[in-house]
C-alpha atoms as a PDB file:
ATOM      1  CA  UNK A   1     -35.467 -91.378 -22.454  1.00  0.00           C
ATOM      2  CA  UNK A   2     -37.613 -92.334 -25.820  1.00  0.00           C
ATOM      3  CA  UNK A   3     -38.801 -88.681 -26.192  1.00  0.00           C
ATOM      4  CA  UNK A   4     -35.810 -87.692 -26.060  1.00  0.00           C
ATOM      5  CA  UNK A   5     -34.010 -89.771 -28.157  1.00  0.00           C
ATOM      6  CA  UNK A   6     -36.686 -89.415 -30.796  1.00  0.00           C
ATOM      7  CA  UNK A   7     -35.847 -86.096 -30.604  1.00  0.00           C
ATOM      8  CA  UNK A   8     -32.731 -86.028 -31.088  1.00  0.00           C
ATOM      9  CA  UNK A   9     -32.967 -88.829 -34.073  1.00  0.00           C
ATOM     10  CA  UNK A  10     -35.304 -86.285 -35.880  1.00  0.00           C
ATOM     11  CA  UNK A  11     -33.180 -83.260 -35.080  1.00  0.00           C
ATOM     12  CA  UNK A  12     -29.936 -85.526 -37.037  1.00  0.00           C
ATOM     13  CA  UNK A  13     -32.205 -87.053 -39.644  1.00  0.00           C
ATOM     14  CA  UNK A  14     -33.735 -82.667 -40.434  1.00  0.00           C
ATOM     15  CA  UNK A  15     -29.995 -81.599 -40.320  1.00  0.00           C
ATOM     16  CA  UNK A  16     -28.120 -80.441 -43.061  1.00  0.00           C
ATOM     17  CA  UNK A  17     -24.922 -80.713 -41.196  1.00  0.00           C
ATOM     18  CA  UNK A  18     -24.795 -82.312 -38.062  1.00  0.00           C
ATOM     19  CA  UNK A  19     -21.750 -82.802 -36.054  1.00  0.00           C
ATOM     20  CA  UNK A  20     -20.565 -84.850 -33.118  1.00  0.00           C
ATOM     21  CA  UNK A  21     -18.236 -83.947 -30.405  1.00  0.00           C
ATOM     22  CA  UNK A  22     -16.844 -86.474 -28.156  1.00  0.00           C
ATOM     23  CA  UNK A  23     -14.946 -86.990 -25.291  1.00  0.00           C
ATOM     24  CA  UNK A  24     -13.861 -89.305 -22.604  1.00  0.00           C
ATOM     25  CA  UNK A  25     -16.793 -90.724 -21.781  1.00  0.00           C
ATOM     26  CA  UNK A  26     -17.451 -92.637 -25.261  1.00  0.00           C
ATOM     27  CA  UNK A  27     -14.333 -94.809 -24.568  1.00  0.00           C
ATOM     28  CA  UNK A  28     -14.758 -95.107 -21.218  1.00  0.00           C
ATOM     29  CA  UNK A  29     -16.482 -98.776 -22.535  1.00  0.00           C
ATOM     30  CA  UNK A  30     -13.624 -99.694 -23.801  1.00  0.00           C
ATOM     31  CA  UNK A  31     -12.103-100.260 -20.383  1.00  0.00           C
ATOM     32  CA  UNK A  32     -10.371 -96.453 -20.590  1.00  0.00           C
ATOM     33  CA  UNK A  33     -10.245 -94.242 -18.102  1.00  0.00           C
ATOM     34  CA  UNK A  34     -12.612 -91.287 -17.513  1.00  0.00           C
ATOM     35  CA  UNK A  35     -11.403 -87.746 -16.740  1.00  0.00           C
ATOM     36  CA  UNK A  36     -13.512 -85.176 -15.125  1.00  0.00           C
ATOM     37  CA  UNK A  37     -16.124 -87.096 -13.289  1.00  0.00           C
ATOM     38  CA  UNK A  38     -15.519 -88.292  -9.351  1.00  0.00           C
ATOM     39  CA  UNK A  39     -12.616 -90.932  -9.459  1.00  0.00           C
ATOM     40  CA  UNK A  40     -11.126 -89.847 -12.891  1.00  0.00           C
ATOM     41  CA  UNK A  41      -7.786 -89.592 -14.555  1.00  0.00           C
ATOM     42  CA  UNK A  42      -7.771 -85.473 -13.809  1.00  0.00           C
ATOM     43  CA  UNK A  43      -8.224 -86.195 -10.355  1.00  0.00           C
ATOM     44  CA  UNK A  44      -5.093 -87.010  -9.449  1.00  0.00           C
ATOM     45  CA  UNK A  45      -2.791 -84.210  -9.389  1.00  0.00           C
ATOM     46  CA  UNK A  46       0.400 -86.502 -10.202  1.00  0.00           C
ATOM     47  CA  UNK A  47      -1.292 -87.236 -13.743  1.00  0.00           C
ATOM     48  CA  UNK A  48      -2.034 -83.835 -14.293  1.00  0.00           C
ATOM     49  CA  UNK A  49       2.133 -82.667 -13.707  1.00  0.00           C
ATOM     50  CA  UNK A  50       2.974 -86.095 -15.568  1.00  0.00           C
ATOM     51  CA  UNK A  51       1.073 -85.092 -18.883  1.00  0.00           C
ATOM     52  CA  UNK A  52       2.358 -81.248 -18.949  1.00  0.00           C
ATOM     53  CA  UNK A  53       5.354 -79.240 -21.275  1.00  0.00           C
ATOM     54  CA  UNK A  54       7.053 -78.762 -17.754  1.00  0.00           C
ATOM     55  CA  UNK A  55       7.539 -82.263 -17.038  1.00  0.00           C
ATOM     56  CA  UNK A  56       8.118 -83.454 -20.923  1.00  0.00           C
ATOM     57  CA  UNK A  57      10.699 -80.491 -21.605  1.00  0.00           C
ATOM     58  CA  UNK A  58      12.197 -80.171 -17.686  1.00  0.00           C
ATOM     59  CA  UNK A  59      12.300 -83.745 -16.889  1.00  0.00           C
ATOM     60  CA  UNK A  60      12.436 -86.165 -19.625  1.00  0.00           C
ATOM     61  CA  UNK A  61      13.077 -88.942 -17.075  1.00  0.00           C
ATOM     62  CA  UNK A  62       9.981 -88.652 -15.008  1.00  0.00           C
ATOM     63  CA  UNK A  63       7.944 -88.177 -18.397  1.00  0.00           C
ATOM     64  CA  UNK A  64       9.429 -90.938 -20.278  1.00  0.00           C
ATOM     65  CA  UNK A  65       9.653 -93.171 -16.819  1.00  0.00           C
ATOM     66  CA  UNK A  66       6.123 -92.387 -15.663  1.00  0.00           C
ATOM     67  CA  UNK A  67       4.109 -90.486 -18.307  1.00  0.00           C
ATOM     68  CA  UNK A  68       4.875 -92.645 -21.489  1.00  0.00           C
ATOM     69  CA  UNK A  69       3.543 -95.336 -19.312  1.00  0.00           C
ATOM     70  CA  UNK A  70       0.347 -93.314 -18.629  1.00  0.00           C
ATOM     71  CA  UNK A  71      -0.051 -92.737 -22.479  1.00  0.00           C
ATOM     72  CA  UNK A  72       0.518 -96.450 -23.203  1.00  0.00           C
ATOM     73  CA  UNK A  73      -2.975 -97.128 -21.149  1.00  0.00           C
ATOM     74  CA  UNK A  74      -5.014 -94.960 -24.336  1.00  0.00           C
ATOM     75  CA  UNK A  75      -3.578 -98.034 -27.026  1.00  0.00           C
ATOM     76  CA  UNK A  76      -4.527-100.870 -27.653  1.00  0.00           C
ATOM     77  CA  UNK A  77      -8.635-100.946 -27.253  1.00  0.00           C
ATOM     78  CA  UNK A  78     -10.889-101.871 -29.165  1.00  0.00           C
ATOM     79  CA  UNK A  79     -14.271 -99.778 -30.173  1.00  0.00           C
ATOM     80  CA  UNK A  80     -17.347 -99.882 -28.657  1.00  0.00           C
ATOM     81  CA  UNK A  81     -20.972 -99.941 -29.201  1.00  0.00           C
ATOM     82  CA  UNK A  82     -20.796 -95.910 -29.401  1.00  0.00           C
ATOM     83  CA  UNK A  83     -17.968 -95.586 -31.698  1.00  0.00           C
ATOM     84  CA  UNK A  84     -19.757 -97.707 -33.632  1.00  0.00           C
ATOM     85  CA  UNK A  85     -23.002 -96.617 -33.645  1.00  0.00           C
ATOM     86  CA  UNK A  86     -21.162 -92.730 -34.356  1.00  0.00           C
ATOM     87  CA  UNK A  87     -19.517 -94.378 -37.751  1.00  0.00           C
ATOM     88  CA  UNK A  88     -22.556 -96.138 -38.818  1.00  0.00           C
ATOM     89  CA  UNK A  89     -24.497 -92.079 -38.487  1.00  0.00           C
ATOM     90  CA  UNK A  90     -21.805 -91.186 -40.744  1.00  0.00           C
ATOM     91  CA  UNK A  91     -22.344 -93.805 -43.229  1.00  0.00           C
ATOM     92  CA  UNK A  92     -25.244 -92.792 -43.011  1.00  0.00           C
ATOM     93  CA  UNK A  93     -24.624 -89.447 -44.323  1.00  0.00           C
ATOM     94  CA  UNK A  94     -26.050 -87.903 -41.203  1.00  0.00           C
ATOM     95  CA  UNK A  95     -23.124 -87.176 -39.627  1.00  0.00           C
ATOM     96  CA  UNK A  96     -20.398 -84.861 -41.476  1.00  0.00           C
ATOM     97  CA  UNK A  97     -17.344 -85.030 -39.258  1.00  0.00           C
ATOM     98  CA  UNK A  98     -17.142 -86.241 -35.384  1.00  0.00           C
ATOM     99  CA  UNK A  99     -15.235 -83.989 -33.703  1.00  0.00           C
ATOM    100  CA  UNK A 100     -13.006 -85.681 -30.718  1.00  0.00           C
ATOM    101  CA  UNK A 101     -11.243 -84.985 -27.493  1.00  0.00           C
ATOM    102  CA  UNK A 102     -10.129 -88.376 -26.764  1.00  0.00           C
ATOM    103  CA  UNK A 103      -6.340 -89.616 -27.940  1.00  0.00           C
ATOM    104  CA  UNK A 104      -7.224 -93.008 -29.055  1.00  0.00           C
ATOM    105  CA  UNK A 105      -7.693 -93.446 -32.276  1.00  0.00           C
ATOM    106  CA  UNK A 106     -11.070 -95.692 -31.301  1.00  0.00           C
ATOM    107  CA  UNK A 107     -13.348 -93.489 -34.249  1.00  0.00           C
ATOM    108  CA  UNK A 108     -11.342 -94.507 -36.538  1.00  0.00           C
ATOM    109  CA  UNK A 109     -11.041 -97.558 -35.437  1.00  0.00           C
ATOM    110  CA  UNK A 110     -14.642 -98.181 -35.884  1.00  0.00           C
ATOM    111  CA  UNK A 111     -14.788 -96.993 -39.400  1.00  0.00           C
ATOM    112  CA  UNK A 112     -15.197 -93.251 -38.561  1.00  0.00           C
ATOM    113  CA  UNK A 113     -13.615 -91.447 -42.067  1.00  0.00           C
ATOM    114  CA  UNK A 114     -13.852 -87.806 -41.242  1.00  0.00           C
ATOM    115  CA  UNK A 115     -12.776 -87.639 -37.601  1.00  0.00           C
ATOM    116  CA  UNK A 116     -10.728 -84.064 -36.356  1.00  0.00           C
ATOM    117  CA  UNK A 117      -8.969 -85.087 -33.289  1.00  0.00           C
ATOM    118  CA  UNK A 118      -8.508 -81.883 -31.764  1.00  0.00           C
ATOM    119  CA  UNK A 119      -5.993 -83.137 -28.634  1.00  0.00           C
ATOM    120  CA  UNK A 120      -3.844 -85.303 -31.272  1.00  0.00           C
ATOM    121  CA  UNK A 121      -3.292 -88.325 -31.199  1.00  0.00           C
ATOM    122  CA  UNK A 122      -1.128 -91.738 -30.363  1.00  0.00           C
ATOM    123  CA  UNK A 123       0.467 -92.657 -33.894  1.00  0.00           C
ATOM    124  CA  UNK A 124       3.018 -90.540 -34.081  1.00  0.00           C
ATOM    125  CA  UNK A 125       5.992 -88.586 -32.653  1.00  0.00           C
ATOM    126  CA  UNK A 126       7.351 -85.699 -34.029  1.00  0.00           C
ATOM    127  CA  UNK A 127      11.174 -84.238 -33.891  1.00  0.00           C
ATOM    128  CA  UNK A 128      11.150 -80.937 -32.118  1.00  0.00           C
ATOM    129  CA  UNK A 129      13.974 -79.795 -34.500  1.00  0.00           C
ATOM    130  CA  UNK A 130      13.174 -81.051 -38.077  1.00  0.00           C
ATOM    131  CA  UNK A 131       9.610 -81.607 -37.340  1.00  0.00           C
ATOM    132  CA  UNK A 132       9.754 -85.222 -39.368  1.00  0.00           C
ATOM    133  CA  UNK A 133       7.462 -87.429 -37.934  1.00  0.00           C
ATOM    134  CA  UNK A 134       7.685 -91.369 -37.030  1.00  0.00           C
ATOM    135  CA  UNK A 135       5.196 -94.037 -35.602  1.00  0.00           C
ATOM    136  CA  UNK A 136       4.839 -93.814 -31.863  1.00  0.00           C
ATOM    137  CA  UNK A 137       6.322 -97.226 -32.073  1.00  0.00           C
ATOM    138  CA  UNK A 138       9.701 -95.935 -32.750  1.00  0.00           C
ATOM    139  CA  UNK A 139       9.008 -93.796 -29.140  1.00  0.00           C
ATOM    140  CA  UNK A 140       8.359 -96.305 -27.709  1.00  0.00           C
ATOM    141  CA  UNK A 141      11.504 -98.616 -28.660  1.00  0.00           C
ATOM    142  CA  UNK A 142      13.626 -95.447 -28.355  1.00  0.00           C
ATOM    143  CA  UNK A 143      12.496 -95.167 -24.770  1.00  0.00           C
ATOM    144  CA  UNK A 144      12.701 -98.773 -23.796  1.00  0.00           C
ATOM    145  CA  UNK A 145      16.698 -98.914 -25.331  1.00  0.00           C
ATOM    146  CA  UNK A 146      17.522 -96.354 -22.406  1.00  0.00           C
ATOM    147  CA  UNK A 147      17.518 -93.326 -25.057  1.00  0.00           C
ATOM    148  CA  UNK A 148      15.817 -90.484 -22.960  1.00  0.00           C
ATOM    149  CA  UNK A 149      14.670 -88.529 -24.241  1.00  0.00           C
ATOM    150  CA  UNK A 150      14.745 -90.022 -27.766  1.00  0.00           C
ATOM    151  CA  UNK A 151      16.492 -88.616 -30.656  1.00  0.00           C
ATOM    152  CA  UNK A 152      15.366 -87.665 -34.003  1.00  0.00           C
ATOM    153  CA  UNK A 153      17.418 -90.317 -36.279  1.00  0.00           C
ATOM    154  CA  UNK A 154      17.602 -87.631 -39.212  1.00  0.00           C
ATOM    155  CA  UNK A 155      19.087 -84.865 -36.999  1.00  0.00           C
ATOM    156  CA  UNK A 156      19.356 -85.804 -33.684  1.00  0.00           C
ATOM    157  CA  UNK A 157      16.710 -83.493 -32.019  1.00  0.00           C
ATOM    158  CA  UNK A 158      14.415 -84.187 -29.450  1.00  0.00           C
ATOM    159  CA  UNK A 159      11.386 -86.385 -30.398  1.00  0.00           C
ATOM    160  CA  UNK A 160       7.813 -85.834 -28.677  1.00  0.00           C
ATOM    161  CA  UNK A 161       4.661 -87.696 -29.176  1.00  0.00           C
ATOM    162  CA  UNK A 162       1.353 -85.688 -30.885  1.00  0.00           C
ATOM    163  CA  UNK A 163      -0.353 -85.342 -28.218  1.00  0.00           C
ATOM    164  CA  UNK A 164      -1.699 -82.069 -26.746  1.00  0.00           C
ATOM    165  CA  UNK A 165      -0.487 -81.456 -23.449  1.00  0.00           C
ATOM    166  CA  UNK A 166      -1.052 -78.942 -20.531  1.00  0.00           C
ATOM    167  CA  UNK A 167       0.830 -75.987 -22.155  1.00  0.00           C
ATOM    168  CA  UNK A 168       0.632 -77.112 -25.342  1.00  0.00           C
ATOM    169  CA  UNK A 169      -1.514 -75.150 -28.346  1.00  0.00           C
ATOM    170  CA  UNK A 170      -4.291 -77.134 -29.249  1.00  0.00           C
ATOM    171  CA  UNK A 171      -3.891 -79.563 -32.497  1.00  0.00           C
ATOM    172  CA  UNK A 172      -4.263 -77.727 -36.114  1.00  0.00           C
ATOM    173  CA  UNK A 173      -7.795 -79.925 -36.139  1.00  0.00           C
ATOM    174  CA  UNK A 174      -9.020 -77.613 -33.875  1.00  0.00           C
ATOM    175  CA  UNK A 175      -9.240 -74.768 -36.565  1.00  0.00           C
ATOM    176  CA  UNK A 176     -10.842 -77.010 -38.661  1.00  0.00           C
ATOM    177  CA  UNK A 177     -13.389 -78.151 -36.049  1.00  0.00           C
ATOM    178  CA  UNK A 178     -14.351 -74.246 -35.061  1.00  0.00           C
ATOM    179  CA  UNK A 179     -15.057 -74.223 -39.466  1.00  0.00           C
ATOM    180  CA  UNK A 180     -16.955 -76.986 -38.913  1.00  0.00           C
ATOM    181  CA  UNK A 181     -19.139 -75.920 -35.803  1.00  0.00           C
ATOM    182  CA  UNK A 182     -19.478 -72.365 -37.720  1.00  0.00           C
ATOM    183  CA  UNK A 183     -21.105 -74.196 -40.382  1.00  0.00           C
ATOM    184  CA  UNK A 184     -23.044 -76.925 -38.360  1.00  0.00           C
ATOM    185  CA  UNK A 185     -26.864 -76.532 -37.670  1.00  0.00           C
ATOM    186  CA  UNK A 186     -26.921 -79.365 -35.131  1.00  0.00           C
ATOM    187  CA  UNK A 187     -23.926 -80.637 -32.802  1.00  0.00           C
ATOM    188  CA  UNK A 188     -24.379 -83.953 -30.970  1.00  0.00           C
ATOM    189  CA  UNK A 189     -22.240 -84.179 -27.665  1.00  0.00           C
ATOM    190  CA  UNK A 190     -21.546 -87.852 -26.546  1.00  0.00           C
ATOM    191  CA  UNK A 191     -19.768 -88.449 -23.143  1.00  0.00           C
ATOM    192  CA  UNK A 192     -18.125 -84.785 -22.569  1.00  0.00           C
ATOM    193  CA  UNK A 193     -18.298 -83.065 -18.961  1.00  0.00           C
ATOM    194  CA  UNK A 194     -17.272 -80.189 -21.248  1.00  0.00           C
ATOM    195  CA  UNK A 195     -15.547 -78.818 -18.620  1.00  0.00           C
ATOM    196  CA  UNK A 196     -12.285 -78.471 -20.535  1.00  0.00           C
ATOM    197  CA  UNK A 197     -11.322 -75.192 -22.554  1.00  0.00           C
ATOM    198  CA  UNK A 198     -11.280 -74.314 -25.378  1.00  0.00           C
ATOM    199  CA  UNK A 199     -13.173 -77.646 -26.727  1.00  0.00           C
ATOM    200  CA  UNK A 200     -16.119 -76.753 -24.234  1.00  0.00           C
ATOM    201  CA  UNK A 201     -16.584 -73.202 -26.675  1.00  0.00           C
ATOM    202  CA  UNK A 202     -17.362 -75.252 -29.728  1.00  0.00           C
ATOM    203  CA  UNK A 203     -20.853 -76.258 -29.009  1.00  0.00           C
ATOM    204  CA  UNK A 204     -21.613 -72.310 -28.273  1.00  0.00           C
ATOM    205  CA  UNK A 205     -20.759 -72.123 -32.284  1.00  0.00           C
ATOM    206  CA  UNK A 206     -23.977 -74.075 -33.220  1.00  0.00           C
ATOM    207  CA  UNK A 207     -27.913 -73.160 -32.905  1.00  0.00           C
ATOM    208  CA  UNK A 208     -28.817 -76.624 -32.006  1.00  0.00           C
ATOM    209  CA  UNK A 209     -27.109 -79.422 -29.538  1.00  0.00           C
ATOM    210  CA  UNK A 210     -28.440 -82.419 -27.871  1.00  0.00           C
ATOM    211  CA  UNK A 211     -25.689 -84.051 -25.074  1.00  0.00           C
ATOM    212  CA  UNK A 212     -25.710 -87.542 -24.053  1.00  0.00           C
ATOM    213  CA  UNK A 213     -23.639 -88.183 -21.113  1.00  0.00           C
ATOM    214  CA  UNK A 214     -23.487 -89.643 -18.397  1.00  0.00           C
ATOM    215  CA  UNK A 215     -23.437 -87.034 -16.078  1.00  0.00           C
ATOM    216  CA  UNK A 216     -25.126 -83.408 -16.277  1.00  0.00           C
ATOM    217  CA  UNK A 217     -23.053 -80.606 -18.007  1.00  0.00           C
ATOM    218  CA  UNK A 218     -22.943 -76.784 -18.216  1.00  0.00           C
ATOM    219  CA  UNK A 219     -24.582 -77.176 -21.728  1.00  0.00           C
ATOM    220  CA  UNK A 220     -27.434 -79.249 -20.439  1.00  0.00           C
ATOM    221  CA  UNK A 221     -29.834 -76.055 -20.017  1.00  0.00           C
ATOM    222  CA  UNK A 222     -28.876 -74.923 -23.659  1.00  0.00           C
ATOM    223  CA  UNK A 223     -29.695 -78.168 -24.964  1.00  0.00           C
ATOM    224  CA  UNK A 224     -32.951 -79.086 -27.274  1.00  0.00           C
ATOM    225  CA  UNK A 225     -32.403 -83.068 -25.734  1.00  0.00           C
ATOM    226  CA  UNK A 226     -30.258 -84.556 -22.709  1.00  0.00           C
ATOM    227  CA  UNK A 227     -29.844 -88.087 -21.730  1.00  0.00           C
ATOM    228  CA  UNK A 228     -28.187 -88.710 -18.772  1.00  0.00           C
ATOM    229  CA  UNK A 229     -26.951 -92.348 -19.731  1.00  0.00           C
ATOM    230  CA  UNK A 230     -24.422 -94.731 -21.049  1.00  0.00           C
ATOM    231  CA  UNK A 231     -23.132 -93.906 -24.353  1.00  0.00           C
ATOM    232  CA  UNK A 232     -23.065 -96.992 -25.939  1.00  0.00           C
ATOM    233  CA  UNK A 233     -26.541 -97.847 -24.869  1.00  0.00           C
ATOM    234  CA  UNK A 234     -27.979 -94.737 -25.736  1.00  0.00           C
ATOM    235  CA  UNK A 235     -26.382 -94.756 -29.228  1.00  0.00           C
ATOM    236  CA  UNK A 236     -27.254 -97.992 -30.150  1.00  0.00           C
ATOM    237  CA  UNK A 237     -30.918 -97.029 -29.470  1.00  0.00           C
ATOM    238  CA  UNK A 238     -30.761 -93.949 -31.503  1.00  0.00           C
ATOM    239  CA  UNK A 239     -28.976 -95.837 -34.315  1.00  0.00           C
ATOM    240  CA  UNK A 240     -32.055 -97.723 -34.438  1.00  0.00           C
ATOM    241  CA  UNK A 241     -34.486 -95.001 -33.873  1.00  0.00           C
ATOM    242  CA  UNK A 242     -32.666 -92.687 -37.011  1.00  0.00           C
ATOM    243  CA  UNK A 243     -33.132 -95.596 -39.333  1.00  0.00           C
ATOM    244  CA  UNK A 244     -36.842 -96.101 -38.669  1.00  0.00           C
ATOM    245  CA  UNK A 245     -37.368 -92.127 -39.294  1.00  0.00           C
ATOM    246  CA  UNK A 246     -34.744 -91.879 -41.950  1.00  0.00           C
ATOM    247  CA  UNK A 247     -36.841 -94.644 -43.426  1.00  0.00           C
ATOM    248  CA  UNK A 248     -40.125 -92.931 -43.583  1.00  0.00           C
ATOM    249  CA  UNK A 249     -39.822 -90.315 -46.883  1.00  0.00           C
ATOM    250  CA  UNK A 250     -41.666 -87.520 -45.379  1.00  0.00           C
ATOM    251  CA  UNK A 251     -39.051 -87.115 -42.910  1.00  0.00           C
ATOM    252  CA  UNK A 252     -36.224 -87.680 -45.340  1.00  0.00           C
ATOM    253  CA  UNK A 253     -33.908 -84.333 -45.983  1.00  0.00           C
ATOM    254  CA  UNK A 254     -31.834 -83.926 -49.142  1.00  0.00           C
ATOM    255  CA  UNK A 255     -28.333 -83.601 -48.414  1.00  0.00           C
END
């Protein structure tokens, strides 16, 4: 693993912008659940139906009954070592945005600024009708008061969290994440199967990627650096590796 990681610490400490794309796997240390891999949350076909436009829009009742419940599991964590270490490469100034698949509002959590959440996200619900938007809170209390599905209070339409679902478009970050992959020379993939369309195209937009994950992925041939690994170990190390080079001025990059 240390050539590699050196590697890839040189590769984000040479770049002029460097991005990160995430997915399940970073969070998975913070007790959530994984999605691809053997045992995870897309394994079970039930989830799959729960967390779809058929189920939301044709049968509020199961949705709000069994997939609000499912949602609820992605709140309420706290970061780990990998979030963190992804923030502190952005303080840094290495990192320019970090580009996400997860739901759980973790980056930010661990100080993250620029983070494009291209699935949405668990803060809000929106009204269907007048498209005003409220804290997922207000879902939630809606839900639990027997109002299914819950109403807009402005107009009385139907309210829905922001979260992409199956059959949903994908979030307006995604545009935003393709202009920032189009202009990226070096894309960092941390716990990703990328398995999962179209978020799996965006590392095709950039001439140089390096994947940590824990598992291998299509991408891993394409790669300059893989490590197989734990996310939060791995980034820790290469926190610590980045600072040593980003240390040294002949390897120093003006930004």
């Amino acid at each position: 693993m240390d050539e590699a990681l050196r590697k890839i610490a040189r590769m984000l400490v040479e770049s002029l912008h460097a991005v990160a794309l995430t997915g399940a796997g970073v969070s998975t240390e913070s007790g959530l659940p994984d999605f691809r891999s053997r045992g995870g949350l897309w394994q079970d076909q039930d989830a799959v139906r729960l967390l779809s436009l058929e189920v939301l829009y044709g049968d509020p009742l199961r949705f709000y009954s069994r997939g609000l419940h499912l949602l609820r599991t992605f709140r309420g964590r706290s970061p780990n070592a990998a979030h963190r270490a992804l923030a502190r490469l952005e303080e840094m100034g290495l990192l320019k945005c970090v580009i996400t698949q997860n739901i759980d509002g973790l980056h930010q959590a661990a100080g993250s600024q620029n983070v494009l959440e291209i699935h949405g996200h668990l803060r809000t619900a929106s009204c269907l009708v007048c498209r005003r938007v409220f804290p997922f809170d207000f879902l939630e209390e809606s839900v639990s008061a027997g109002r299914i599905p819950p109403e807009c209070p402005a107009c009385g339409g139907t309210m829905r969290p922001d979260v992409v679902f199956f059959g949903d478009p994908m979030a307006p970050d995604f545009e935003r994440a393709v202009e920032e992959c189009s202009r990226s020379d070096f894309m960092l993939v941390v716990g990703s199967s990328l398995q999962v369309a179209p978020a799996a195209y965006l590392p095709g937009l950039v001439p140089r990627i390096a994947i940590v994950n824990l598992e291998p992925t299509a991408y891993d041939d394409a790669a300059e650096a893989v490590i197989h690994g734990k996310a939060g170990t791995v980034l820790t190390e290469l926190v610590r590796v980045v600072e040593e080079l980003a240390g040294r001025p002949e390897t120093t990059t003006e930004r």
